[in-house]
C-alpha atoms as a PDB file:
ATOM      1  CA  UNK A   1     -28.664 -78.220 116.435  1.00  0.00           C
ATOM      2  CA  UNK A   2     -30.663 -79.226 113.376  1.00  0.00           C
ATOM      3  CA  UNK A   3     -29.334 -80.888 111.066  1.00  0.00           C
ATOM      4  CA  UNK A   4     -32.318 -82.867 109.287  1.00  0.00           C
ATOM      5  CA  UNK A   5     -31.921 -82.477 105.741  1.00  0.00           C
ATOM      6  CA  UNK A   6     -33.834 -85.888 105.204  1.00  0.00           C
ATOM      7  CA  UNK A   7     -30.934 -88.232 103.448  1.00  0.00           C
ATOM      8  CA  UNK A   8     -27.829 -90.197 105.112  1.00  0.00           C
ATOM      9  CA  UNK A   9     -27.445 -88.532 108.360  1.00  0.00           C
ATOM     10  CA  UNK A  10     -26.023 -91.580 110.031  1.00  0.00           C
ATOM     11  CA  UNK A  11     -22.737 -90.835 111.145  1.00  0.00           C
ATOM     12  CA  UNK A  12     -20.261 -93.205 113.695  1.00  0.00           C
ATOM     13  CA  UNK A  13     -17.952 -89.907 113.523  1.00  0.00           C
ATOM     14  CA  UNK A  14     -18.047 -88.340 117.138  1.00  0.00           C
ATOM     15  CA  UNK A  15     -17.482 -84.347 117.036  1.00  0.00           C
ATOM     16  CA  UNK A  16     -14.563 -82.334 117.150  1.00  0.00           C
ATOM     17  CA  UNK A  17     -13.972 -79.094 119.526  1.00  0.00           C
ATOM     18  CA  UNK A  18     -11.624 -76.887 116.965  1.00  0.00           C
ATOM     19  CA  UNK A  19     -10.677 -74.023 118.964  1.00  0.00           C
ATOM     20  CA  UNK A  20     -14.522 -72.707 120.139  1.00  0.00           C
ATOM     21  CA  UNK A  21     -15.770 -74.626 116.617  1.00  0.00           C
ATOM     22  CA  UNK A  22     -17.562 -77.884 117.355  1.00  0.00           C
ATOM     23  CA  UNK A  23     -17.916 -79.819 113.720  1.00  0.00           C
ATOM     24  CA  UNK A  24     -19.941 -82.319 112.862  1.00  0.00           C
ATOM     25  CA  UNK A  25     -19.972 -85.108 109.731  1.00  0.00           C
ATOM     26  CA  UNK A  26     -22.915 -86.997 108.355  1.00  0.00           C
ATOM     27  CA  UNK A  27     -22.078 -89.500 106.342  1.00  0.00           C
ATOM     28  CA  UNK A  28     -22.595 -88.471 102.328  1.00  0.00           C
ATOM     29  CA  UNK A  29     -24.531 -85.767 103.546  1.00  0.00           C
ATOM     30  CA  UNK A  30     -22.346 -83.067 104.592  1.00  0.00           C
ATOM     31  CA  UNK A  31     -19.673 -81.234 107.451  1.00  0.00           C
ATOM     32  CA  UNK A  32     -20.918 -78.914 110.010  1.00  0.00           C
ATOM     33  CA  UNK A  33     -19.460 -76.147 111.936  1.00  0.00           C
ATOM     34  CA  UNK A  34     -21.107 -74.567 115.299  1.00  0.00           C
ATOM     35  CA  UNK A  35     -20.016 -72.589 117.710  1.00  0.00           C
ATOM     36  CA  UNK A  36     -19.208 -74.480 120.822  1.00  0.00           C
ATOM     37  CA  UNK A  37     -20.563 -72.066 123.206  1.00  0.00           C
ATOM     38  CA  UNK A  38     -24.316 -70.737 121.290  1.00  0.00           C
ATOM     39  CA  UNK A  39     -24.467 -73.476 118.565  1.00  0.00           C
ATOM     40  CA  UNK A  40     -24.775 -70.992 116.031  1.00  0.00           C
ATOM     41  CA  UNK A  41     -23.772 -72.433 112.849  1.00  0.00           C
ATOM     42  CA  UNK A  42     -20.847 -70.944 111.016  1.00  0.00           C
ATOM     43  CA  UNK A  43     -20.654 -72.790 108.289  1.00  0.00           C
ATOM     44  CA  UNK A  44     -22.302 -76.367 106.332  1.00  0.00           C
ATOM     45  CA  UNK A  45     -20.758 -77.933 103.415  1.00  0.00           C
ATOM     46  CA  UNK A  46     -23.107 -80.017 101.773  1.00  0.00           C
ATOM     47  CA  UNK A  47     -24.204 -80.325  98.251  1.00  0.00           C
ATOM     48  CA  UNK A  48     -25.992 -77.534  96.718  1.00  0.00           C
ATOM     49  CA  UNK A  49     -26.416 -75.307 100.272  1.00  0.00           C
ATOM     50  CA  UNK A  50     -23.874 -72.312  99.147  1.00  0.00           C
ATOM     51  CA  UNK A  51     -21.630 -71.584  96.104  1.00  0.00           C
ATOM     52  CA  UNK A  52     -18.234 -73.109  97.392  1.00  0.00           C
ATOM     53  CA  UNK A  53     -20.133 -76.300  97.930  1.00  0.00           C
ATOM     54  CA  UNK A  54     -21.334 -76.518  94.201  1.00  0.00           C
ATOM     55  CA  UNK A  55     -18.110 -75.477  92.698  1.00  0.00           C
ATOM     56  CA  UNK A  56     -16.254 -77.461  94.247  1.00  0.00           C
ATOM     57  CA  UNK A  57     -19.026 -80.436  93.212  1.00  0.00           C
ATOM     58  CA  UNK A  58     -18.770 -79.042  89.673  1.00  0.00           C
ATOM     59  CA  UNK A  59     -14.872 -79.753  89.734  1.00  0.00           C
ATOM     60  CA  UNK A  60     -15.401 -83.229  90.824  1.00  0.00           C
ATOM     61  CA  UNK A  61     -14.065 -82.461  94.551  1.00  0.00           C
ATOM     62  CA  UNK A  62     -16.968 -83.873  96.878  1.00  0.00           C
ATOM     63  CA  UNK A  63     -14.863 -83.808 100.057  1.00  0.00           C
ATOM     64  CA  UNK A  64     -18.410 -82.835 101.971  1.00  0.00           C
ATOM     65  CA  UNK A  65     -18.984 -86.585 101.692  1.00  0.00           C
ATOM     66  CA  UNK A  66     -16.061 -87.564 103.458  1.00  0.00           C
ATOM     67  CA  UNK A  67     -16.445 -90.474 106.187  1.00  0.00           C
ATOM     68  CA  UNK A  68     -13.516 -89.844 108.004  1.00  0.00           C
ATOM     69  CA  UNK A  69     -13.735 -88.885 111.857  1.00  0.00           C
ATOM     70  CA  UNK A  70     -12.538 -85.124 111.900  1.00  0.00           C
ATOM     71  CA  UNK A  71      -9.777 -84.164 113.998  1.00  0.00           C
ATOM     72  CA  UNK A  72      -8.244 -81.175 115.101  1.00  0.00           C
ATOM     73  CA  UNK A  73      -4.745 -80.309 115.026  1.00  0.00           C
ATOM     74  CA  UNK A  74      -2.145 -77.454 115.375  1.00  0.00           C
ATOM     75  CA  UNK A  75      -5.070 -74.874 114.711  1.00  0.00           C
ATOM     76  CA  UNK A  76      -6.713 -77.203 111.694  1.00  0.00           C
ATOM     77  CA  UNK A  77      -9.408 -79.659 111.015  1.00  0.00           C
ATOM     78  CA  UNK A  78      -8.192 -82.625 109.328  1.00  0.00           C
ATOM     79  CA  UNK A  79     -10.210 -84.695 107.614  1.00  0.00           C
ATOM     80  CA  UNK A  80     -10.014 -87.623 105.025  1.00  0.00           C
ATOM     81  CA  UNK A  81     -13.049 -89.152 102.783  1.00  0.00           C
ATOM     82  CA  UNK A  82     -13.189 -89.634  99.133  1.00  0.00           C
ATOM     83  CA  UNK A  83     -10.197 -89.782  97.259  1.00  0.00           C
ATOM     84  CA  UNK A  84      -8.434 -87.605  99.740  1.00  0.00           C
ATOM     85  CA  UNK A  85      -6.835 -85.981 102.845  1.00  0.00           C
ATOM     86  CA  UNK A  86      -7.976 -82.357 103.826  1.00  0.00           C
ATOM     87  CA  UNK A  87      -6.766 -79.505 106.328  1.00  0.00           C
ATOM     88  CA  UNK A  88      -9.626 -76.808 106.783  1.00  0.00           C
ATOM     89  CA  UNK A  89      -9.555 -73.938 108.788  1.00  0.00           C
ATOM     90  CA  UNK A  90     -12.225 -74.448 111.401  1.00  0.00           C
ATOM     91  CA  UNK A  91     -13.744 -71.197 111.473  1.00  0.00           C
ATOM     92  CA  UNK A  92     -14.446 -70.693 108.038  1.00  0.00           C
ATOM     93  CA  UNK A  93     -15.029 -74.223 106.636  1.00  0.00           C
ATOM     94  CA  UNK A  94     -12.616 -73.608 104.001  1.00  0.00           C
ATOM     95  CA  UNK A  95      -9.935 -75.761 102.358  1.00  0.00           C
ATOM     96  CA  UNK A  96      -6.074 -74.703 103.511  1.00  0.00           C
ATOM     97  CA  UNK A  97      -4.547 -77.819 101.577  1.00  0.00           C
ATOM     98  CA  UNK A  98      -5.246 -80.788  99.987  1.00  0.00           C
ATOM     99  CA  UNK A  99      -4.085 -84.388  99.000  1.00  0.00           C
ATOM    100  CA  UNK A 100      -5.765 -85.703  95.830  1.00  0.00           C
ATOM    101  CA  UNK A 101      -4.743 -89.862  96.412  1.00  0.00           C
ATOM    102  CA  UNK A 102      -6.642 -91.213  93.483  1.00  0.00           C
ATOM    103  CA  UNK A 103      -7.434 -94.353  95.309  1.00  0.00           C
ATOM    104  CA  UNK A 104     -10.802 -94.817  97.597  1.00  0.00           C
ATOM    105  CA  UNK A 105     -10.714 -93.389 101.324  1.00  0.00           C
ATOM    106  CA  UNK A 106     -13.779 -93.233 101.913  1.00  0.00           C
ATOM    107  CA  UNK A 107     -13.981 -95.107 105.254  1.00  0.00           C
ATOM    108  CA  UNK A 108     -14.210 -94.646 109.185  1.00  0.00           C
ATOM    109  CA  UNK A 109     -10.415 -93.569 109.925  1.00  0.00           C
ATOM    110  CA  UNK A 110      -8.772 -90.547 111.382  1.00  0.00           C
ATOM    111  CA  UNK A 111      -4.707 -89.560 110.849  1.00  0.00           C
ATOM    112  CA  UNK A 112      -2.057 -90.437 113.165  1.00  0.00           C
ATOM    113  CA  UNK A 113       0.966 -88.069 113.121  1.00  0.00           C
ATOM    114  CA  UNK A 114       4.635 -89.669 113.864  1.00  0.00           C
ATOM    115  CA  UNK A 115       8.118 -88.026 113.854  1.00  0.00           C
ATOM    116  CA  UNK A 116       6.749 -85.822 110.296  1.00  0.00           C
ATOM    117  CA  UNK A 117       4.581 -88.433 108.862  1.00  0.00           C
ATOM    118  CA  UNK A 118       0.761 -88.814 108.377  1.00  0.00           C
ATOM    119  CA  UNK A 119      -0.674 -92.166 108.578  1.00  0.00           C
ATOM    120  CA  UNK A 120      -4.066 -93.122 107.832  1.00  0.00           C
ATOM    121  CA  UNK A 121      -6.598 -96.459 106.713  1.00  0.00           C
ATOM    122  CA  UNK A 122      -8.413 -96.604 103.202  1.00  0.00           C
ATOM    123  CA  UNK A 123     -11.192 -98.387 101.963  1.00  0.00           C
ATOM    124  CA  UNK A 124      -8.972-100.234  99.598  1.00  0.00           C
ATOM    125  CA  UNK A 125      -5.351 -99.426  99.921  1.00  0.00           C
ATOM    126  CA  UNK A 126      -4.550-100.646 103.256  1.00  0.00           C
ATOM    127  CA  UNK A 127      -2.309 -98.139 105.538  1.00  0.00           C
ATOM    128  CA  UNK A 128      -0.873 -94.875 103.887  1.00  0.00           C
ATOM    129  CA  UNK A 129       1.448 -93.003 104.719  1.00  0.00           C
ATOM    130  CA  UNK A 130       2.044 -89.079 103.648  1.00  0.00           C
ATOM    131  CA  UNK A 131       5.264 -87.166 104.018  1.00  0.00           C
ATOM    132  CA  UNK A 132       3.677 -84.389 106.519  1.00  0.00           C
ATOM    133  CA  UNK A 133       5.555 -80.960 105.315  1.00  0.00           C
ATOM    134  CA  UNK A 134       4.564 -81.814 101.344  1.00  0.00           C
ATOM    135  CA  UNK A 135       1.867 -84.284 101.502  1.00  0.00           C
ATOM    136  CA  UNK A 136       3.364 -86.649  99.154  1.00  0.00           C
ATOM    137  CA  UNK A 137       2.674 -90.374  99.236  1.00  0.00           C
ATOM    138  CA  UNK A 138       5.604 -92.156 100.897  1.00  0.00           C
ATOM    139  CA  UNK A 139       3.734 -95.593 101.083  1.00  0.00           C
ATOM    140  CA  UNK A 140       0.908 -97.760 100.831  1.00  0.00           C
ATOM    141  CA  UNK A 141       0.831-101.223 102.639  1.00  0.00           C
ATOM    142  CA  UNK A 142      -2.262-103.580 101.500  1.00  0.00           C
ATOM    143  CA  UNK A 143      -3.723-105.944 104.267  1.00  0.00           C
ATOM    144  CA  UNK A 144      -5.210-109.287 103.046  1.00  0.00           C
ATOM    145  CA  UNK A 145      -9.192-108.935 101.295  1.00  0.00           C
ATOM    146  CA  UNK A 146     -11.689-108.070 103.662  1.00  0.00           C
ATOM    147  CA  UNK A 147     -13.878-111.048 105.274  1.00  0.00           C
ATOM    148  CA  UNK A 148     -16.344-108.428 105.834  1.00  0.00           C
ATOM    149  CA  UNK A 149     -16.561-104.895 104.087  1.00  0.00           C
ATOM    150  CA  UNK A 150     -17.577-101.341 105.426  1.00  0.00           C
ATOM    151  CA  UNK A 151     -18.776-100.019 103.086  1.00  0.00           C
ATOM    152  CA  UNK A 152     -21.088-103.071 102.102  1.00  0.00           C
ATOM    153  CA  UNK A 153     -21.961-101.406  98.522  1.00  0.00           C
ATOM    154  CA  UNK A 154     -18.188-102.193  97.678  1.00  0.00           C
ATOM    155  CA  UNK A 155     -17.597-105.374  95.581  1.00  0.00           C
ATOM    156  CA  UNK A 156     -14.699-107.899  96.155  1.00  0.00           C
ATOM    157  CA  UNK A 157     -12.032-108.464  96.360  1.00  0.00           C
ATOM    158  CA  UNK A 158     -11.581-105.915  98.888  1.00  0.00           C
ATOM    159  CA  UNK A 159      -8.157-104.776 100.623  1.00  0.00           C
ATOM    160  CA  UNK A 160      -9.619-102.355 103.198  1.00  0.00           C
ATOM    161  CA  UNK A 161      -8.242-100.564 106.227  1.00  0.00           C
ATOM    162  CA  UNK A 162     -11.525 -98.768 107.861  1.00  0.00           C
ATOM    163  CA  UNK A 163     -10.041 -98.073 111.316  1.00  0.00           C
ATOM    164  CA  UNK A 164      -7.722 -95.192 113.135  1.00  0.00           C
ATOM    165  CA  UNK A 165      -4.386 -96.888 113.131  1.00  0.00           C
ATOM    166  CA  UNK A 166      -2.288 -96.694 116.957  1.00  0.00           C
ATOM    167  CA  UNK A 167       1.576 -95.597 117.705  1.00  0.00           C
ATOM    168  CA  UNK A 168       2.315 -99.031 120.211  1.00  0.00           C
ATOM    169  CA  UNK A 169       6.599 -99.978 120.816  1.00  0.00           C
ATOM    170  CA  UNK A 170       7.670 -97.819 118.185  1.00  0.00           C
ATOM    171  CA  UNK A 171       5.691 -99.407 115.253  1.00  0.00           C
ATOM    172  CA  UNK A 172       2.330 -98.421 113.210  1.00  0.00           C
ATOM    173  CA  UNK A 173      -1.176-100.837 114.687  1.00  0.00           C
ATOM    174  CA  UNK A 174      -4.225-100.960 112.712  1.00  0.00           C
ATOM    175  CA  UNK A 175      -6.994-103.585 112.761  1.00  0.00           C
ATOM    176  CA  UNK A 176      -8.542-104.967 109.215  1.00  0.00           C
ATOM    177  CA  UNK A 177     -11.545-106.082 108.341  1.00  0.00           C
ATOM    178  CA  UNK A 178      -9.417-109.217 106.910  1.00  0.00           C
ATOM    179  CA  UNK A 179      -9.861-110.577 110.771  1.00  0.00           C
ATOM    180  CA  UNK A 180      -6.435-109.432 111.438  1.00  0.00           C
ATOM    181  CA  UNK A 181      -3.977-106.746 113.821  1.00  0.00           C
ATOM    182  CA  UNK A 182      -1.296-105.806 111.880  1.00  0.00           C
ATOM    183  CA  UNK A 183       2.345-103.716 112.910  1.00  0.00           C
ATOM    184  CA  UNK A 184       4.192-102.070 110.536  1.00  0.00           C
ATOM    185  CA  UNK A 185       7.588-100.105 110.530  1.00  0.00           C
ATOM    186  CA  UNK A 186       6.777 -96.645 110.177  1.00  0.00           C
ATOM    187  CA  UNK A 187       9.585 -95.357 108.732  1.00  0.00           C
ATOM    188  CA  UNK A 188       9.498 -98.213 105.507  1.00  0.00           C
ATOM    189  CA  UNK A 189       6.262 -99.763 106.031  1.00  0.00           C
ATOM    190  CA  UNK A 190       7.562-102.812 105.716  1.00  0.00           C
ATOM    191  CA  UNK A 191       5.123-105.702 107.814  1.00  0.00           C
ATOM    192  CA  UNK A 192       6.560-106.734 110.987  1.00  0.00           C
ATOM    193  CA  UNK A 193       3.504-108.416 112.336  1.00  0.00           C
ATOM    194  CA  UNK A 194       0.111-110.030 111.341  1.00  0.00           C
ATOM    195  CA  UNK A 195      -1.923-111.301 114.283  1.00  0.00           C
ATOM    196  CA  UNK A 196      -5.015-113.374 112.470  1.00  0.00           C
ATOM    197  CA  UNK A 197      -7.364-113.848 114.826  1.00  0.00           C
ATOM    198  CA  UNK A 198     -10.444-115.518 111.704  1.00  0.00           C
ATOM    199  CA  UNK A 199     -12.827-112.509 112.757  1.00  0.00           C
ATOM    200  CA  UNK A 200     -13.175-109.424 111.544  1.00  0.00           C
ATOM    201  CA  UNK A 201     -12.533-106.285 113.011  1.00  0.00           C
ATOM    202  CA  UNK A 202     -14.865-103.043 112.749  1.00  0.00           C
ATOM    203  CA  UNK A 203     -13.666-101.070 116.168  1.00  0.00           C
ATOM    204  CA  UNK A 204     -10.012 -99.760 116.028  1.00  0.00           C
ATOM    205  CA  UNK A 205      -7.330-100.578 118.423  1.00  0.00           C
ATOM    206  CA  UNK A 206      -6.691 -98.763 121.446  1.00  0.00           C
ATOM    207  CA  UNK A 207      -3.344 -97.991 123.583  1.00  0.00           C
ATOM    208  CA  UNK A 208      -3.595 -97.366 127.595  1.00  0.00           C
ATOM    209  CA  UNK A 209      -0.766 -98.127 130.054  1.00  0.00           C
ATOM    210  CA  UNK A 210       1.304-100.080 127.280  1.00  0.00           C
ATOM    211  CA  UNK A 211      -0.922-102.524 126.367  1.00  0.00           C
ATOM    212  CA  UNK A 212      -2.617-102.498 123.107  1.00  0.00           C
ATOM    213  CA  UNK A 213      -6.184-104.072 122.802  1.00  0.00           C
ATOM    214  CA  UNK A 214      -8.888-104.740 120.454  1.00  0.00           C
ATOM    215  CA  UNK A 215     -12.194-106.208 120.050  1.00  0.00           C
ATOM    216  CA  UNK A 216     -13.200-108.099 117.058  1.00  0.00           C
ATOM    217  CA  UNK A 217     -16.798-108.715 115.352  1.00  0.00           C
ATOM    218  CA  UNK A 218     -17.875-111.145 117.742  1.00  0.00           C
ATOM    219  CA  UNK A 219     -17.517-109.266 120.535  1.00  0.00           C
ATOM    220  CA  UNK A 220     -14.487-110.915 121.569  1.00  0.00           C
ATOM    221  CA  UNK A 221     -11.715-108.661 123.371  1.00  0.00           C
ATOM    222  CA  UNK A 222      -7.950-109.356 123.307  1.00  0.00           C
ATOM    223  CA  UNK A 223      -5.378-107.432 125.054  1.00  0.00           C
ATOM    224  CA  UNK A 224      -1.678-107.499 123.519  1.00  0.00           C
ATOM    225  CA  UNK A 225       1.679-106.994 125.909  1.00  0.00           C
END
Protein backbone atom coordinates (compact mmCIF):
# COMPACT_ATOMS: atom_id res chain seq x y z
CA UNK A 1 0.00 0.00 0.00
CA UNK A 2 1.10 3.54 -0.79
CA UNK A 3 2.11 5.45 1.48
CA UNK A 4 4.53 8.09 -0.30
CA UNK A 5 3.64 11.36 0.89
CA UNK A 6 7.33 12.57 0.16
CA UNK A 7 8.68 13.54 3.93
CA UNK A 8 10.01 11.16 6.90
CA UNK A 9 8.70 7.86 5.97
CA UNK A 10 11.48 5.99 7.66
CA UNK A 11 10.10 3.97 10.22
CA UNK A 12 12.08 0.93 12.49
CA UNK A 13 8.32 0.30 13.80
CA UNK A 14 7.26 -3.21 12.35
CA UNK A 15 3.26 -3.45 11.85
CA UNK A 16 0.63 -4.48 13.99
CA UNK A 17 -2.36 -7.07 13.07
CA UNK A 18 -5.35 -5.37 15.33
CA UNK A 19 -8.10 -7.68 14.93
CA UNK A 20 -8.30 -7.79 10.70
CA UNK A 21 -6.56 -3.97 10.97
CA UNK A 22 -2.91 -4.03 9.98
CA UNK A 23 -1.38 -0.36 11.11
CA UNK A 24 1.42 1.15 10.12
CA UNK A 25 3.75 4.28 11.64
CA UNK A 26 6.12 6.52 9.77
CA UNK A 27 8.09 8.32 11.73
CA UNK A 28 6.76 12.27 12.03
CA UNK A 29 4.77 11.53 9.20
CA UNK A 30 1.76 9.79 10.24
CA UNK A 31 -0.32 6.21 11.49
CA UNK A 32 -1.96 4.00 9.05
CA UNK A 33 -4.75 1.62 9.17
CA UNK A 34 -5.48 -1.21 6.34
CA UNK A 35 -7.37 -3.91 6.20
CA UNK A 36 -5.38 -7.04 6.64
CA UNK A 37 -7.10 -9.05 4.13
CA UNK A 38 -7.70 -6.22 0.79
CA UNK A 39 -5.34 -3.44 2.08
CA UNK A 40 -7.95 -1.03 1.80
CA UNK A 41 -7.18 1.80 3.94
CA UNK A 42 -9.53 2.66 6.74
CA UNK A 43 -8.12 5.30 8.12
CA UNK A 44 -4.50 7.80 8.05
CA UNK A 45 -3.71 10.24 10.66
CA UNK A 46 -1.32 12.57 9.46
CA UNK A 47 -1.17 16.26 9.44
CA UNK A 48 -3.61 18.11 7.44
CA UNK A 49 -5.23 14.73 5.53
CA UNK A 50 -8.87 14.95 7.39
CA UNK A 51 -10.46 17.20 10.07
CA UNK A 52 -9.67 15.08 13.29
CA UNK A 53 -6.07 15.24 12.24
CA UNK A 54 -6.01 19.17 12.15
CA UNK A 55 -7.96 19.65 15.26
CA UNK A 56 -6.32 17.73 17.10
CA UNK A 57 -2.91 19.64 15.59
CA UNK A 58 -4.72 22.90 16.38
CA UNK A 59 -4.98 21.77 20.17
CA UNK A 60 -1.37 21.03 20.32
CA UNK A 61 -2.00 17.05 20.38
CA UNK A 62 0.33 15.70 17.45
CA UNK A 63 0.13 12.06 18.56
CA UNK A 64 0.28 11.18 14.51
CA UNK A 65 3.99 11.78 15.05
CA UNK A 66 4.44 9.30 17.56
CA UNK A 67 7.65 6.93 17.26
CA UNK A 68 6.55 4.33 19.34
CA UNK A 69 6.12 0.66 17.88
CA UNK A 70 2.22 0.11 17.98
CA UNK A 71 0.87 -2.72 19.74
CA UNK A 72 -2.26 -4.35 20.09
CA UNK A 73 -3.95 -5.30 23.13
CA UNK A 74 -7.28 -6.50 24.69
CA UNK A 75 -9.14 -5.15 21.47
CA UNK A 76 -6.85 -1.69 21.35
CA UNK A 77 -3.91 -0.17 19.67
CA UNK A 78 -1.54 1.24 22.03
CA UNK A 79 0.74 3.54 21.15
CA UNK A 80 3.21 6.10 22.78
CA UNK A 81 5.16 9.17 20.95
CA UNK A 82 5.23 12.73 21.90
CA UNK A 83 4.43 13.69 25.21
CA UNK A 84 2.19 10.72 25.62
CA UNK A 85 0.60 7.22 25.86
CA UNK A 86 -2.49 6.44 23.59
CA UNK A 87 -5.24 3.57 23.30
CA UNK A 88 -7.10 3.82 19.82
CA UNK A 89 -9.64 1.75 18.60
CA UNK A 90 -8.20 0.02 15.57
CA UNK A 91 -10.96 0.23 13.28
CA UNK A 92 -11.67 3.70 13.39
CA UNK A 93 -8.29 5.37 14.15
CA UNK A 94 -9.78 7.18 16.92
CA UNK A 95 -8.54 8.10 20.41
CA UNK A 96 -10.36 5.86 23.41
CA UNK A 97 -7.96 7.42 26.16
CA UNK A 98 -5.11 9.28 26.71
CA UNK A 99 -2.04 10.06 29.00
CA UNK A 100 -0.74 13.63 28.61
CA UNK A 101 3.09 12.97 30.51
CA UNK A 102 4.51 16.37 29.87
CA UNK A 103 7.94 14.99 29.49
CA UNK A 104 9.47 13.76 25.89
CA UNK A 105 8.50 10.10 24.62
CA UNK A 106 9.16 10.40 21.58
CA UNK A 107 11.41 7.34 21.02
CA UNK A 108 11.48 3.61 19.66
CA UNK A 109 9.61 1.78 22.71
CA UNK A 110 6.47 -0.21 23.05
CA UNK A 111 4.47 -0.89 26.70
CA UNK A 112 4.94 -3.82 28.79
CA UNK A 113 1.92 -4.74 30.98
CA UNK A 114 2.66 -6.41 34.62
CA UNK A 115 0.24 -7.46 37.42
CA UNK A 116 -1.97 -3.76 36.49
CA UNK A 117 0.90 -1.66 35.54
CA UNK A 118 2.14 -0.10 32.22
CA UNK A 119 5.74 0.27 31.73
CA UNK A 120 7.39 1.98 29.03
CA UNK A 121 11.09 3.92 27.85
CA UNK A 122 11.26 7.80 27.12
CA UNK A 123 13.51 9.85 25.34
CA UNK A 124 14.47 11.57 28.50
CA UNK A 125 12.86 10.21 31.57
CA UNK A 126 14.23 6.84 31.76
CA UNK A 127 11.53 3.91 32.59
CA UNK A 128 7.85 4.94 33.48
CA UNK A 129 5.58 3.40 34.93
CA UNK A 130 1.53 4.08 34.72
CA UNK A 131 -1.05 2.74 37.11
CA UNK A 132 -3.05 0.66 34.24
CA UNK A 133 -6.94 1.13 35.39
CA UNK A 134 -6.34 5.26 35.73
CA UNK A 135 -3.29 5.98 33.84
CA UNK A 136 -1.65 7.91 36.47
CA UNK A 137 2.11 8.19 36.80
CA UNK A 138 3.31 5.86 39.56
CA UNK A 139 7.10 6.36 38.68
CA UNK A 140 9.84 7.50 36.70
CA UNK A 141 13.41 5.94 37.07
CA UNK A 142 16.29 8.01 35.12
CA UNK A 143 19.25 5.88 33.67
CA UNK A 144 22.68 7.62 33.50
CA UNK A 145 23.11 10.40 30.16
CA UNK A 146 23.15 8.80 27.00
CA UNK A 147 26.74 8.00 25.33
CA UNK A 148 24.88 8.05 22.20
CA UNK A 149 21.32 9.62 21.52
CA UNK A 150 18.30 8.47 19.29
CA UNK A 151 17.05 10.99 18.44
CA UNK A 152 20.43 12.72 17.35
CA UNK A 153 18.62 16.32 17.04
CA UNK A 154 18.37 16.10 20.97
CA UNK A 155 21.04 18.09 22.91
CA UNK A 156 22.84 16.83 26.11
CA UNK A 157 22.76 15.91 28.69
CA UNK A 158 20.49 13.25 27.77
CA UNK A 159 18.77 10.57 30.20
CA UNK A 160 17.09 8.40 27.53
CA UNK A 161 15.39 5.03 27.54
CA UNK A 162 14.64 4.31 23.59
CA UNK A 163 14.02 0.55 23.88
CA UNK A 164 10.89 -1.98 24.80
CA UNK A 165 11.72 -2.84 28.35
CA UNK A 166 11.47 -7.11 29.25
CA UNK A 167 9.56 -8.96 32.35
CA UNK A 168 12.98 -11.42 33.29
CA UNK A 169 12.93 -13.16 37.36
CA UNK A 170 10.28 -11.04 38.47
CA UNK A 171 11.95 -7.60 37.82
CA UNK A 172 11.58 -4.74 34.97
CA UNK A 173 14.92 -5.06 31.97
CA UNK A 174 15.55 -2.30 29.68
CA UNK A 175 18.75 -1.45 27.80
CA UNK A 176 20.05 2.45 27.65
CA UNK A 177 21.75 4.18 25.38
CA UNK A 178 24.09 5.10 28.56
CA UNK A 179 25.95 1.58 27.51
CA UNK A 180 24.10 -0.07 30.21
CA UNK A 181 21.19 -3.17 31.16
CA UNK A 182 19.41 -2.11 33.90
CA UNK A 183 16.64 -4.22 36.46
CA UNK A 184 14.33 -2.54 38.36
CA UNK A 185 11.61 -3.58 40.99
CA UNK A 186 8.43 -3.17 39.41
CA UNK A 187 6.35 -2.63 42.06
CA UNK A 188 8.74 0.61 43.57
CA UNK A 189 11.08 1.09 40.84
CA UNK A 190 13.66 1.17 42.94
CA UNK A 191 17.28 -0.03 40.90
CA UNK A 192 18.30 -3.43 41.68
CA UNK A 193 20.82 -3.78 38.93
CA UNK A 194 23.08 -1.80 36.47
CA UNK A 195 25.14 -3.99 34.15
CA UNK A 196 27.67 -1.29 32.30
CA UNK A 197 28.97 -2.86 29.63
CA UNK A 198 30.96 1.07 28.03
CA UNK A 199 28.76 0.60 24.75
CA UNK A 200 25.73 1.72 23.92
CA UNK A 201 22.73 0.00 23.30
CA UNK A 202 20.14 0.76 20.35
CA UNK A 203 18.35 -2.94 20.05
CA UNK A 204 16.18 -3.90 23.13
CA UNK A 205 16.60 -6.91 25.21
CA UNK A 206 15.05 -10.07 24.54
CA UNK A 207 13.74 -13.10 26.88
CA UNK A 208 13.67 -16.90 25.44
CA UNK A 209 14.00 -20.02 27.62
CA UNK A 210 15.06 -17.86 30.79
CA UNK A 211 17.85 -16.25 29.60
CA UNK A 212 17.85 -12.65 28.87
CA UNK A 213 20.20 -11.28 26.06
CA UNK A 214 21.22 -8.23 24.34
CA UNK A 215 23.39 -6.85 21.76
CA UNK A 216 25.11 -3.61 22.11
CA UNK A 217 26.37 -0.94 19.38
CA UNK A 218 29.25 -2.81 18.40
CA UNK A 219 27.68 -5.68 17.51
CA UNK A 220 28.66 -7.45 20.49
CA UNK A 221 26.02 -10.06 21.99
CA UNK A 222 25.77 -11.02 25.69
CA UNK A 223 23.50 -13.51 27.11
CA UNK A 224 22.49 -13.08 30.96
CA UNK A 225 21.47 -16.34 33.32
Amino acid sequence: TDVSYGIFLGSPACPAICGGVVVGRANWAGTYGYDAKTGKTLWIHKLGNAPTAKERHRLAEPWLECMGFPLYRNGRLILTGHDRYFEVDPKSGEIVRQKKLGFGVSCFTAPVFLDGRIYFGSASEGLVCLDEKSLDLLWKAQVEQALYSLPTYKYSPIRSLCSVPVVWKGLIWATAQDGALYAWDPVSGERRERIFTGVPYIASAKVSDNRLYTADFSGRVRCFV
